[in-house]
C-alpha atoms as a PDB file:
ATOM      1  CA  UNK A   1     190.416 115.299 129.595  1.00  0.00           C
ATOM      2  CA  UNK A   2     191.954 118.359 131.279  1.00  0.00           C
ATOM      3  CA  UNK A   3     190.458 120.855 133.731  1.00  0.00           C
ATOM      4  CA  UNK A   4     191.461 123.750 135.563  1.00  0.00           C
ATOM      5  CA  UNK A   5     190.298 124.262 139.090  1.00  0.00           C
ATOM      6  CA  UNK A   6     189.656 127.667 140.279  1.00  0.00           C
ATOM      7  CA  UNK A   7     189.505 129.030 144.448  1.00  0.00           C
ATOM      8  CA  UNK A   8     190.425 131.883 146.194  1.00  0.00           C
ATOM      9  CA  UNK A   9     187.590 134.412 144.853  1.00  0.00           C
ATOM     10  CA  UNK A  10     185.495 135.998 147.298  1.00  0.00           C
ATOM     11  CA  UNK A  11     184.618 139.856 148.483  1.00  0.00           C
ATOM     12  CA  UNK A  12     187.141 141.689 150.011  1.00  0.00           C
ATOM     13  CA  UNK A  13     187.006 145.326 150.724  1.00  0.00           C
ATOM     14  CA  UNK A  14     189.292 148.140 148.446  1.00  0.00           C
ATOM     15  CA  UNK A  15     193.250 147.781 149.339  1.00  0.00           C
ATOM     16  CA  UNK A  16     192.651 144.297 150.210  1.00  0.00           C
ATOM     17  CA  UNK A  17     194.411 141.095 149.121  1.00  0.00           C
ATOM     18  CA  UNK A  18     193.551 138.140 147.682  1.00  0.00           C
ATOM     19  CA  UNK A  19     194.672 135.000 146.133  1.00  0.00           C
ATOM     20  CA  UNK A  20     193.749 133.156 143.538  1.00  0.00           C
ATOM     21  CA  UNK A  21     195.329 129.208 142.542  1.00  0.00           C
ATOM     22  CA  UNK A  22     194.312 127.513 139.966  1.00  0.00           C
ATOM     23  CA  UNK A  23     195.438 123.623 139.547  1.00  0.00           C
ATOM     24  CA  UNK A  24     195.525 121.786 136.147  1.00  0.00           C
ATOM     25  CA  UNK A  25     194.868 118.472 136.221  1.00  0.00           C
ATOM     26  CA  UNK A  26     194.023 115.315 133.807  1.00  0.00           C
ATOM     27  CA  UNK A  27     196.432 113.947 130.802  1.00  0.00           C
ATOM     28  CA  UNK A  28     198.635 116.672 130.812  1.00  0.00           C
ATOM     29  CA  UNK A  29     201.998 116.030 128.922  1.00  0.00           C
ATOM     30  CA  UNK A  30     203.182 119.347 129.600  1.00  0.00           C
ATOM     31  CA  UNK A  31     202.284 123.238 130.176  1.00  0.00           C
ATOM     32  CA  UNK A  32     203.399 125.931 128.299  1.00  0.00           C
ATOM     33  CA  UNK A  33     201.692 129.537 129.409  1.00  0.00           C
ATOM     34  CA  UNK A  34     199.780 129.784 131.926  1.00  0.00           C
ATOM     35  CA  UNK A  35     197.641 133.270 132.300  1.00  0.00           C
ATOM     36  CA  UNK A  36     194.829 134.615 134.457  1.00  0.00           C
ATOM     37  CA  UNK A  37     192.042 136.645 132.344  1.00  0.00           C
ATOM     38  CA  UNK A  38     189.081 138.821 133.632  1.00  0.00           C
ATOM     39  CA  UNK A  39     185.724 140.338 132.541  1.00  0.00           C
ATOM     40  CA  UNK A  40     183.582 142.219 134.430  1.00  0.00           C
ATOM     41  CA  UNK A  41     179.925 142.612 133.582  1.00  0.00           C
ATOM     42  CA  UNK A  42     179.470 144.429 130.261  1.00  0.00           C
ATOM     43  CA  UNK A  43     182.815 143.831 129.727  1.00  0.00           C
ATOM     44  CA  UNK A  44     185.323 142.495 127.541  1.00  0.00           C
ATOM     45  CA  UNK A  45     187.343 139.791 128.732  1.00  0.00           C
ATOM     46  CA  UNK A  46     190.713 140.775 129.034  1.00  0.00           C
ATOM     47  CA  UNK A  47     194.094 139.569 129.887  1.00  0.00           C
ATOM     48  CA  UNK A  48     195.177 140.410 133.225  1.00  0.00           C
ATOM     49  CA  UNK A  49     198.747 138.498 133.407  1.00  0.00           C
ATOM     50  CA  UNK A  50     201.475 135.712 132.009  1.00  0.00           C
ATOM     51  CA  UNK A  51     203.190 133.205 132.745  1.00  0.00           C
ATOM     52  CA  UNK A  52     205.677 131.092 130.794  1.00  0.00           C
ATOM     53  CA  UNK A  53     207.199 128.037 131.431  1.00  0.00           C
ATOM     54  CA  UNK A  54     210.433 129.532 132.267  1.00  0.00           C
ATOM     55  CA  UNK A  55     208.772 131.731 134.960  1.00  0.00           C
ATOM     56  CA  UNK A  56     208.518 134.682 132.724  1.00  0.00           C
ATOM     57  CA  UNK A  57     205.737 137.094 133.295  1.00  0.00           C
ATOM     58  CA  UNK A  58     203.635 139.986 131.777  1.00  0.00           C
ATOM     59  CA  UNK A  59     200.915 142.100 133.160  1.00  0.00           C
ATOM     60  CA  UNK A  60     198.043 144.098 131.951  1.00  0.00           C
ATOM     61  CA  UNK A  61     199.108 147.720 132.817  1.00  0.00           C
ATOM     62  CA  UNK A  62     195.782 148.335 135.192  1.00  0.00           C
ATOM     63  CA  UNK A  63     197.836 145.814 137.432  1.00  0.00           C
ATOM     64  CA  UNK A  64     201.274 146.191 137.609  1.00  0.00           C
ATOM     65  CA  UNK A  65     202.987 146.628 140.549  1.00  0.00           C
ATOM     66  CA  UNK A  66     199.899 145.095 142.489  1.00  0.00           C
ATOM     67  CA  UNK A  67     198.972 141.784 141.188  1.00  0.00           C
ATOM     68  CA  UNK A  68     201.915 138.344 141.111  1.00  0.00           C
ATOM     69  CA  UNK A  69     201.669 135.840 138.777  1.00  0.00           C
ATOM     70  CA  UNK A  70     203.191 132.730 139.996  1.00  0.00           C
ATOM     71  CA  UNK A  71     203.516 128.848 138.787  1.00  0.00           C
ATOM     72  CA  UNK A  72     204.486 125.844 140.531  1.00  0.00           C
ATOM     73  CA  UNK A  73     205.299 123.683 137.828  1.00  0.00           C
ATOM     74  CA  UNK A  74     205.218 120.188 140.005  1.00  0.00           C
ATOM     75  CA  UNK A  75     201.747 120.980 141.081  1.00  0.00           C
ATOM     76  CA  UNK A  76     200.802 122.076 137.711  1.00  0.00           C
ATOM     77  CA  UNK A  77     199.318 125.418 139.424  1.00  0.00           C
ATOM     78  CA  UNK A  78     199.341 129.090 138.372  1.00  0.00           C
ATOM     79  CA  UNK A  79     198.528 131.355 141.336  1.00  0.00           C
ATOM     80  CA  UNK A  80     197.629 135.339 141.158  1.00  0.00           C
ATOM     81  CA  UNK A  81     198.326 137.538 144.529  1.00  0.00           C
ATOM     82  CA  UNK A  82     195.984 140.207 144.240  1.00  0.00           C
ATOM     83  CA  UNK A  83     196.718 143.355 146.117  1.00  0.00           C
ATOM     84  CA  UNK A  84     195.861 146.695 146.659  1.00  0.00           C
ATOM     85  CA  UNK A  85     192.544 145.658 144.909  1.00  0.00           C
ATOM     86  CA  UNK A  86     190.257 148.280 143.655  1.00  0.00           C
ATOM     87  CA  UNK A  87     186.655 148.209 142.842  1.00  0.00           C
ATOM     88  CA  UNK A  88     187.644 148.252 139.357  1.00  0.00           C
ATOM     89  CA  UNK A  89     189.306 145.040 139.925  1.00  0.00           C
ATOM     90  CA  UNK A  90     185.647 143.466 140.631  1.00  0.00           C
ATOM     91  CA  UNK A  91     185.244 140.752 137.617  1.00  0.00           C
ATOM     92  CA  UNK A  92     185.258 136.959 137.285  1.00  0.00           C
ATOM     93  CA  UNK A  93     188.605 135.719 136.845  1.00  0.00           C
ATOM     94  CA  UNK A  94     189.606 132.710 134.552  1.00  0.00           C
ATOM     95  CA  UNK A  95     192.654 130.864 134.631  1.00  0.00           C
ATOM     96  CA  UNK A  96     193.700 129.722 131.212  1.00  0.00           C
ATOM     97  CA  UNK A  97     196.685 126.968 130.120  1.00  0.00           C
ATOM     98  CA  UNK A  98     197.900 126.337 127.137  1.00  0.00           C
ATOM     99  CA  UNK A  99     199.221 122.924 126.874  1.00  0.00           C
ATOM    100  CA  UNK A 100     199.764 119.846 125.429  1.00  0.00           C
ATOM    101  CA  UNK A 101     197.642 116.877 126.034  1.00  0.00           C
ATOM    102  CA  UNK A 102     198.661 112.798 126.221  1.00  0.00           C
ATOM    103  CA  UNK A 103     197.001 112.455 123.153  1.00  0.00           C
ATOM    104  CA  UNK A 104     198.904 115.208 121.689  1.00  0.00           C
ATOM    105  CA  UNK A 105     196.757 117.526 121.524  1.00  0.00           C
ATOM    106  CA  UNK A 106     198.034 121.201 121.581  1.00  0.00           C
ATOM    107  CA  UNK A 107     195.081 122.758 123.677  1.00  0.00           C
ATOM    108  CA  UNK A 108     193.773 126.071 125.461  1.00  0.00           C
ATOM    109  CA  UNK A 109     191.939 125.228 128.163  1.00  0.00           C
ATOM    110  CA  UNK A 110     189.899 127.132 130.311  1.00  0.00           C
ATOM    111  CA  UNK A 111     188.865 127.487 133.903  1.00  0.00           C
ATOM    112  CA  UNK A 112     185.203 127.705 135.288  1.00  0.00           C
ATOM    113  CA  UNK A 113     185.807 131.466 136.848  1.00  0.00           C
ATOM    114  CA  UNK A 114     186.097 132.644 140.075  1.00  0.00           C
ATOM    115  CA  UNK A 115     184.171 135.985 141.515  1.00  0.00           C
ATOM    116  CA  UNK A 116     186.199 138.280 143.124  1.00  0.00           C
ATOM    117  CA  UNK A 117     184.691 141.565 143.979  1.00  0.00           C
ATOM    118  CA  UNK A 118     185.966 144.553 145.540  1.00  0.00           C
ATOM    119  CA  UNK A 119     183.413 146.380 147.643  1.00  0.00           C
ATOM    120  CA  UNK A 120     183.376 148.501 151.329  1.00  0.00           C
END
């Protein structure tokens, strides 16, 4: 089986940074995408960044030019730098992979979720 591995949530007050890592691990032939969602409460979840293989990235618009969406393929990790955080940031974040298992199995798999919240 594979699992994602969430830290790096916590509080941290408005303009703040944080960072969030999230490791894949289990029978993992390889990793395409890698992408961090949200949802706040009453909320839909949405997609909050990208990551491809090839290190190619996309971000939600309520987050560009503040949040980083990084990989380290040999550790099978996707990280997201968080700054400049705003209140409206304040959801539980999920890391998602798409990838493809030993058994060869093309899968989506999910992480647990990680708080973060922005408050003063």
């Amino acid at each position: 089986q594979v699992q994602l591995v969430e830290s790096g949530g916590g509080l941290v007050q408005p303009g703040g940074s944080l960072r969030l890592s999230c490791a894949a691990s289990g029978s993992i032939f390889s990793i395409n995408a890698m992408a961090w969602y949200r949802q706040a409460p009453g909320k839909q979840r949405e997609l909050v960044a990208t990551i491809t293989s090839g290190g190619s990235t996309n971000y939600a618009v309520s987050v560009k030019g503040r949040f980083t969406i990084s990989r380290d393929n040999a550790k099978n990790t996707v990280y997201l730098q968080m700054n400049s955080l705003k209140p409206e940031d304040t959801a539980v974040y999920y890391c998602n992979a798409d990838l493809y298992g030993y058994r060869g199995t093309y899968q989506s798999i999910w992480g647990q979720g990680t708080q973060v919240t922005v408050s003063s």
